[in-house]
N, C-alpha and C. Protein backbone atom coordinates (compact mmCIF):
# COMPACT_ATOMS: atom_id res chain seq x y z
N UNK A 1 -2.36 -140.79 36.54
CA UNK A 1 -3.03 -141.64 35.54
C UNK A 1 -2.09 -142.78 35.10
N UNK A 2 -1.25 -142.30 34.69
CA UNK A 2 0.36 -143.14 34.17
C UNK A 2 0.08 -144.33 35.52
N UNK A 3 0.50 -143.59 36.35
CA UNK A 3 0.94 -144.82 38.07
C UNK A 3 -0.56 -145.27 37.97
N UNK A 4 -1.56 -145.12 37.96
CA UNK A 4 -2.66 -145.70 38.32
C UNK A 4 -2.84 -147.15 37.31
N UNK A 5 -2.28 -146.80 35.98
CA UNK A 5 -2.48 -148.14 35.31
C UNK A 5 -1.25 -149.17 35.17
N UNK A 6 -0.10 -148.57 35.54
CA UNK A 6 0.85 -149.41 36.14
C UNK A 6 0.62 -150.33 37.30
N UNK A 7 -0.37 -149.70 38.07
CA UNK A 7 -1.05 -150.94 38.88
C UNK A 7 -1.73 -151.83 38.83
N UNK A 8 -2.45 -151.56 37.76
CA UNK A 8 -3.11 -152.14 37.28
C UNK A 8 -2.53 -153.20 36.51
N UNK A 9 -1.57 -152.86 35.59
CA UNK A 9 -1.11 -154.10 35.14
C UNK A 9 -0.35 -154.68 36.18
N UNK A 10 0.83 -154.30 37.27
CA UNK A 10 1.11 -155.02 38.29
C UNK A 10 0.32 -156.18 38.65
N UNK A 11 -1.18 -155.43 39.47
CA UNK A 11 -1.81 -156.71 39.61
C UNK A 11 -2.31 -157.40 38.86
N UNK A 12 -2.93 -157.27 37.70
CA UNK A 12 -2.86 -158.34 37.05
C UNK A 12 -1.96 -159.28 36.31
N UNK A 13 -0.84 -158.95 36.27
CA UNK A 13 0.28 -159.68 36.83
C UNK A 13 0.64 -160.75 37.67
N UNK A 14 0.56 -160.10 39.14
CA UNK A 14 0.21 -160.55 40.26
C UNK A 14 -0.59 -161.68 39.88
N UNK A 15 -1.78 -161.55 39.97
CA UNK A 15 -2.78 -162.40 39.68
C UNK A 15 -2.58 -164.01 38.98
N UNK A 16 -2.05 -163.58 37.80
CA UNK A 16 -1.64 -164.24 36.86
C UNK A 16 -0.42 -165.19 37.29
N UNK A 17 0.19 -164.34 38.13
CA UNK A 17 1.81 -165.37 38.86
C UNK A 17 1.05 -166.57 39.36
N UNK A 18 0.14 -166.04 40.36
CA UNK A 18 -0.44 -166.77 41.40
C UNK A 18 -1.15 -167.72 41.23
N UNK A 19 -1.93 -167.78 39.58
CA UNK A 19 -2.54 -168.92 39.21
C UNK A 19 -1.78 -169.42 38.45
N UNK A 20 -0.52 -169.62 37.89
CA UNK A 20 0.59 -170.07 37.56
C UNK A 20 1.06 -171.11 38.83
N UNK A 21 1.23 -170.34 39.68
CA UNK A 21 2.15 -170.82 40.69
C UNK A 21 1.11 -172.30 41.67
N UNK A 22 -0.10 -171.85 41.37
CA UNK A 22 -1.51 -172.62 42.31
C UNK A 22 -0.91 -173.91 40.91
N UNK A 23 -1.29 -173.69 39.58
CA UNK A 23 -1.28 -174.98 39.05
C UNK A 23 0.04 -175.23 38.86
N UNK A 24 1.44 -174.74 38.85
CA UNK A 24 2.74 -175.47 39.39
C UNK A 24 2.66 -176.52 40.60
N UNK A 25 2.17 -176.06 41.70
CA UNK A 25 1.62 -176.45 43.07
C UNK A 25 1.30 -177.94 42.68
N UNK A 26 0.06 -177.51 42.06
CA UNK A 26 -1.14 -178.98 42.11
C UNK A 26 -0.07 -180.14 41.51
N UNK A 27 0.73 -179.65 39.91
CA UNK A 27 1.67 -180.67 39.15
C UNK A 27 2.37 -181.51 40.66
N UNK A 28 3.08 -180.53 41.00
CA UNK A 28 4.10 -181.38 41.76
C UNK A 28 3.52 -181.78 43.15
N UNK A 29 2.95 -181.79 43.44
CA UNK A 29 2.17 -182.47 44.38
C UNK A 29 1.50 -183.86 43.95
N UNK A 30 0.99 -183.97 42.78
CA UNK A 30 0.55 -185.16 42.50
C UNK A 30 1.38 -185.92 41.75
N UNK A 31 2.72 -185.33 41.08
CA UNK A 31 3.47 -186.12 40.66
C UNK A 31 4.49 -186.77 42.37
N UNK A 32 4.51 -186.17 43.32
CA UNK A 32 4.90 -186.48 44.47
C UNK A 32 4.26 -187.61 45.01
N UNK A 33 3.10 -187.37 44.77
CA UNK A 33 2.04 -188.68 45.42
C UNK A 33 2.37 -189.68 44.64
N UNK A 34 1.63 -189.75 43.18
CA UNK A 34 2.89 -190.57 42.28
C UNK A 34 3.99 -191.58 42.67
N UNK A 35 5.00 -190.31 42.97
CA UNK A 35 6.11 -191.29 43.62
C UNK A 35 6.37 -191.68 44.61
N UNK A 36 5.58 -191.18 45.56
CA UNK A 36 5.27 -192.27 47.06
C UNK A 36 4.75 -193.40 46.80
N UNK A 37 3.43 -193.25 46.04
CA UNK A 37 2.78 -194.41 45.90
C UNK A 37 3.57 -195.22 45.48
N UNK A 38 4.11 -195.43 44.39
CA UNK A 38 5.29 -196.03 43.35
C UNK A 38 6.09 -197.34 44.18
C-alpha cells in the first residue's frame, strides 16, 4: 500500500517535471529564434 502510493506520487512528479521541462523547451527556443532573427 505504502510502495503503491509512492508511485504514485513519483509519477506525478514525473509528470509535472515533464511539463516543466516542455515549457522550459518552448522559452528557449523562441528566445533562440529571437536571437537569430536579431
Amino acid at each position: 500500500m505504502v510502495q503503491q502510493a509512492g508511485w504514485g506520487a513519483f509519477a506525478g512528479h514525473r509528470s509535472k517535471l515533464r511539463t516543466a521541462l516542455r515549457t522550459w523547451l518552448r522559452i528557449e527556443l523562441r528566445s533562440g529564434l529571437v536571437g537569430a532573427a536579431r
